[in-house]
C-alpha atoms as a PDB file:
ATOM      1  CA  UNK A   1      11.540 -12.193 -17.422  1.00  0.00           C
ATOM      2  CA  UNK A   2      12.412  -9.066 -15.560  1.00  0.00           C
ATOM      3  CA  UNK A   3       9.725  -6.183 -15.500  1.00  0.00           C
ATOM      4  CA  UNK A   4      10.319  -2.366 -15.291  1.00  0.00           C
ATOM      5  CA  UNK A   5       8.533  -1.305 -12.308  1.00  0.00           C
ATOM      6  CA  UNK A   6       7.930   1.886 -13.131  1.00  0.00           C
ATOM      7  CA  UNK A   7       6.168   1.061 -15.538  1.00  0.00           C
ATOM      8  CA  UNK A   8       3.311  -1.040 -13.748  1.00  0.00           C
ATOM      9  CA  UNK A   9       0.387   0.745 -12.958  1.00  0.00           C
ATOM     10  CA  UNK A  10       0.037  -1.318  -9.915  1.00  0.00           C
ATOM     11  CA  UNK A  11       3.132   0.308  -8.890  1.00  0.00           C
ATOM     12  CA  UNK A  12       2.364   3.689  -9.847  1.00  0.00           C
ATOM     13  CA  UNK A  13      -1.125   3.178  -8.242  1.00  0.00           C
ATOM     14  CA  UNK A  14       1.015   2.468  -4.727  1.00  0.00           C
ATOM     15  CA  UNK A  15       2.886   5.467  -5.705  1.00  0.00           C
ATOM     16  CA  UNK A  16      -0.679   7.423  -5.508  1.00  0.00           C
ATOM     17  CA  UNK A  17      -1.436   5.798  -2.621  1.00  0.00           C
ATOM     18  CA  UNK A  18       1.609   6.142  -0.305  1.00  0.00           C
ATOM     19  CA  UNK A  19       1.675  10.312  -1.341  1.00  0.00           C
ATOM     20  CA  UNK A  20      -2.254  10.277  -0.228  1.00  0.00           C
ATOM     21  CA  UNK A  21      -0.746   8.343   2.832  1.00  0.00           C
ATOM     22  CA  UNK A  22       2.027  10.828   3.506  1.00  0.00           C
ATOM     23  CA  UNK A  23      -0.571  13.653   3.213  1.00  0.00           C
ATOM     24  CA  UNK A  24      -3.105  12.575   5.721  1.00  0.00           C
ATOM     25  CA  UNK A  25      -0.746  11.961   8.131  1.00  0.00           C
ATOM     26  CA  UNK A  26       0.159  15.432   8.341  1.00  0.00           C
ATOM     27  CA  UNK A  27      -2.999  15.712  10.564  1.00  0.00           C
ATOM     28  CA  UNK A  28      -2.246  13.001  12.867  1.00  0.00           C
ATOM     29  CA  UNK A  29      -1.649  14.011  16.696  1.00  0.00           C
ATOM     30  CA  UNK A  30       1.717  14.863  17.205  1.00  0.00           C
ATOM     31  CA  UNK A  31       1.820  11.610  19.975  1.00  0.00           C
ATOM     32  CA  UNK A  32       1.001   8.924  17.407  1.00  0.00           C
ATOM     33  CA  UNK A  33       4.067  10.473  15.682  1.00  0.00           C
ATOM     34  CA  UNK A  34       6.063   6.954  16.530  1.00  0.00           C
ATOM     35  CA  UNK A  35       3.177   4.469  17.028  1.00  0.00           C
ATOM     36  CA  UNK A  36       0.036   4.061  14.576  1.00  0.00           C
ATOM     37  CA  UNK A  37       1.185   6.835  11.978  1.00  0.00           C
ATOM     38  CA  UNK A  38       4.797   5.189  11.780  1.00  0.00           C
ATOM     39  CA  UNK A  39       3.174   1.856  11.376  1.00  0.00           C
ATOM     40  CA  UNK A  40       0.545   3.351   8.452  1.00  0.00           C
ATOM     41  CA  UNK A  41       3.412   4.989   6.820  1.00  0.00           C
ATOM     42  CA  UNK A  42       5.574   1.820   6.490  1.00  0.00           C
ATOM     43  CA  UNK A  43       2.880   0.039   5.399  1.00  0.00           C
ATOM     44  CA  UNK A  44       1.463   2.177   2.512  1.00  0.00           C
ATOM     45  CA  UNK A  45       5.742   2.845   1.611  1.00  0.00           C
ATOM     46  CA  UNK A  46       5.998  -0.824   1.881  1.00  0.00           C
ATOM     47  CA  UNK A  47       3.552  -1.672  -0.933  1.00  0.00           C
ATOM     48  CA  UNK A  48       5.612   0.097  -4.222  1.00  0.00           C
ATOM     49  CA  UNK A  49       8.745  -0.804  -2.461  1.00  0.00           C
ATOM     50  CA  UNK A  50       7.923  -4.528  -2.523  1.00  0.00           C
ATOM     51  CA  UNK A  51       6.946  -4.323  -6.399  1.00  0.00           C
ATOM     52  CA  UNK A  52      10.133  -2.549  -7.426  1.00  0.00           C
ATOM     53  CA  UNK A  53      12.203  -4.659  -5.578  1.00  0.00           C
ATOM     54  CA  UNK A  54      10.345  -7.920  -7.007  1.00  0.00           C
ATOM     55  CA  UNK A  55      10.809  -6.497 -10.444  1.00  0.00           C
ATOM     56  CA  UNK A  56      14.491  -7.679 -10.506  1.00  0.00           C
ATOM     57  CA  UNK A  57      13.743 -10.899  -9.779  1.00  0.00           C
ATOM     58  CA  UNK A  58      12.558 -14.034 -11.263  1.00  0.00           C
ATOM     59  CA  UNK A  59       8.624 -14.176 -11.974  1.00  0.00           C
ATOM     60  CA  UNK A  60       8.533 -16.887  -8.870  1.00  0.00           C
ATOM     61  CA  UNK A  61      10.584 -14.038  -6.289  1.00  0.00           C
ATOM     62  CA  UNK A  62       8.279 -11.464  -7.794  1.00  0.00           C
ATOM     63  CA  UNK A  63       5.056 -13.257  -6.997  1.00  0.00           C
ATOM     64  CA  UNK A  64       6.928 -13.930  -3.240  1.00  0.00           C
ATOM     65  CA  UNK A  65       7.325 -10.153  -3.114  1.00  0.00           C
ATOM     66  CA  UNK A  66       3.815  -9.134  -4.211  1.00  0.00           C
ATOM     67  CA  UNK A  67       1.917 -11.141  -1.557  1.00  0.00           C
ATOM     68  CA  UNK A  68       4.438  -8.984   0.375  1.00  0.00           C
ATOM     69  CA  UNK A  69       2.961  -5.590  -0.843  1.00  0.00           C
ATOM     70  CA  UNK A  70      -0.258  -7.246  -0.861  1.00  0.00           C
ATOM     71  CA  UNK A  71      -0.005  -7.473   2.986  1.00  0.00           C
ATOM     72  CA  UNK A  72       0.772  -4.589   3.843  1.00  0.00           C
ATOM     73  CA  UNK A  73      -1.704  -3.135   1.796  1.00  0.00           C
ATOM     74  CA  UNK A  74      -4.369  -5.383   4.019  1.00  0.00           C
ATOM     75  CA  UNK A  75      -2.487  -4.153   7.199  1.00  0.00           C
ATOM     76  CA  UNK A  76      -2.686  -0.595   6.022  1.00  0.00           C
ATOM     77  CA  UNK A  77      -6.741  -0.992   5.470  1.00  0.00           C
ATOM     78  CA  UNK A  78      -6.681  -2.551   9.205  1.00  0.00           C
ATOM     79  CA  UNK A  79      -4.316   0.459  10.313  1.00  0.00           C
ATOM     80  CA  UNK A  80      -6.696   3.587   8.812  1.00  0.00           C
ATOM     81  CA  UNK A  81      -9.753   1.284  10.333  1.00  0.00           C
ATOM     82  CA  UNK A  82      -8.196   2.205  13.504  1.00  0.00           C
ATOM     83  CA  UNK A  83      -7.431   5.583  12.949  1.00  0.00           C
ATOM     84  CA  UNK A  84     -10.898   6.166  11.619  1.00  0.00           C
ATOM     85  CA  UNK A  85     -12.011   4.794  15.203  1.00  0.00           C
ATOM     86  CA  UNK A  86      -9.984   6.840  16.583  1.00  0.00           C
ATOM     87  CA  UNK A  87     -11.191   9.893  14.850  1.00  0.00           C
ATOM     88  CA  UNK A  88      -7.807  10.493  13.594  1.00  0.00           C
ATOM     89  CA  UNK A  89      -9.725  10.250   9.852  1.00  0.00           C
ATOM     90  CA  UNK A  90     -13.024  10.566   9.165  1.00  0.00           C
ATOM     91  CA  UNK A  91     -15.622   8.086   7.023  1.00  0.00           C
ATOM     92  CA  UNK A  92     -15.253   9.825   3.650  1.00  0.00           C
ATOM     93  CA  UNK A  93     -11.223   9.965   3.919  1.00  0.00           C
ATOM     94  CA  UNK A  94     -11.084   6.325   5.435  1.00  0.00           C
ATOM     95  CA  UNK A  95     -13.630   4.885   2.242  1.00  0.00           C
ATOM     96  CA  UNK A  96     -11.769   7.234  -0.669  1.00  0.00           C
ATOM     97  CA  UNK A  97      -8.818   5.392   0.848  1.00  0.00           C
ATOM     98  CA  UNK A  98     -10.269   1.897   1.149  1.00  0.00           C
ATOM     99  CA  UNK A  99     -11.730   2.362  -2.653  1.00  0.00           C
ATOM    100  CA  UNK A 100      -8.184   2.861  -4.076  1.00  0.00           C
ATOM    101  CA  UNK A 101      -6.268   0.525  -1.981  1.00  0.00           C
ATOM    102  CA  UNK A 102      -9.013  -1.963  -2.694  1.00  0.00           C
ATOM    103  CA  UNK A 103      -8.221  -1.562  -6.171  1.00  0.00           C
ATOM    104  CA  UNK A 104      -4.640  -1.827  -5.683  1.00  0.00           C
ATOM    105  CA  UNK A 105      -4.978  -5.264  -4.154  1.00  0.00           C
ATOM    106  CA  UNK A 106      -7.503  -6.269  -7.460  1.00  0.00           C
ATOM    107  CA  UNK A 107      -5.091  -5.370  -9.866  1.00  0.00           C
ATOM    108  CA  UNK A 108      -1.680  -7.060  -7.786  1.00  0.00           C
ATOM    109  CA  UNK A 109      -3.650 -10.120  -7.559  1.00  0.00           C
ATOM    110  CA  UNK A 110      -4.545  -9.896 -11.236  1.00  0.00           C
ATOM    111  CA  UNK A 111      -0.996  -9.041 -12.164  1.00  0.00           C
ATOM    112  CA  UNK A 112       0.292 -11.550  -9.887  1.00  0.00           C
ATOM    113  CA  UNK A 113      -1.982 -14.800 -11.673  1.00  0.00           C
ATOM    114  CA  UNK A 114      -0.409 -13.829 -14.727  1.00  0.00           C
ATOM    115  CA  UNK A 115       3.386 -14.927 -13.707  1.00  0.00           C
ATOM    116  CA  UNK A 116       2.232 -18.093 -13.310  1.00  0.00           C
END
């Protein structure tokens, strides 16, 4: 069975949080430019990507590329953690964040039982 991604709302929800990603990284300094901001950007890109691609797939590929997304998504949380420490973001932009991605990887792991 092959699943229109845009559809999902776990894809749509990575969609939400990749533009709140793209956002807050207008603040960054401009020398993280290449290092942690390039890293949280391909990570919070990466999650949406992963589920469109999977769509096409078989429900078995789709579940590979969902713990995919679902990875990235943790790396992201570890990522802003770091930035948070770093002042880059503060407690109540780090938590909104954490809250929503959070619920990104509740629903992906829902969606993801239910191929199998």
């Amino acid at each position: 069975m092959r699943h229109n991604y845009k559809n999902l709302k776990i894809w749509k929800l990575g969609i939400s949080i990749a533009n709140d990603i793209s956002d807050l990284l207008l603040n960054f300094p401009k020398h993280e430019r290449y290092d942690l901001s390039s890293q949280i950007s391909r990570c919070s890109v990466s999650m949406p990507s992963n589920i469109a691609e999977g769509s096409s797939r078989t429900d078995k590929s789709f579940s590979h590329f969902l713990d995919i997304s679902l990875g990235s998504s943790f790396e992201l949380i570890t990522q802003l953690l770091i930035a948070t420490h770093r002042k880059y973001i503060n407690e109540i932009q780090f938590n909104q964040l954490e809250i929503k991605i959070e619920e990104f990887q509740r629903m992906t792991m829902g969606f993801q039982n239910g191929l199998k």
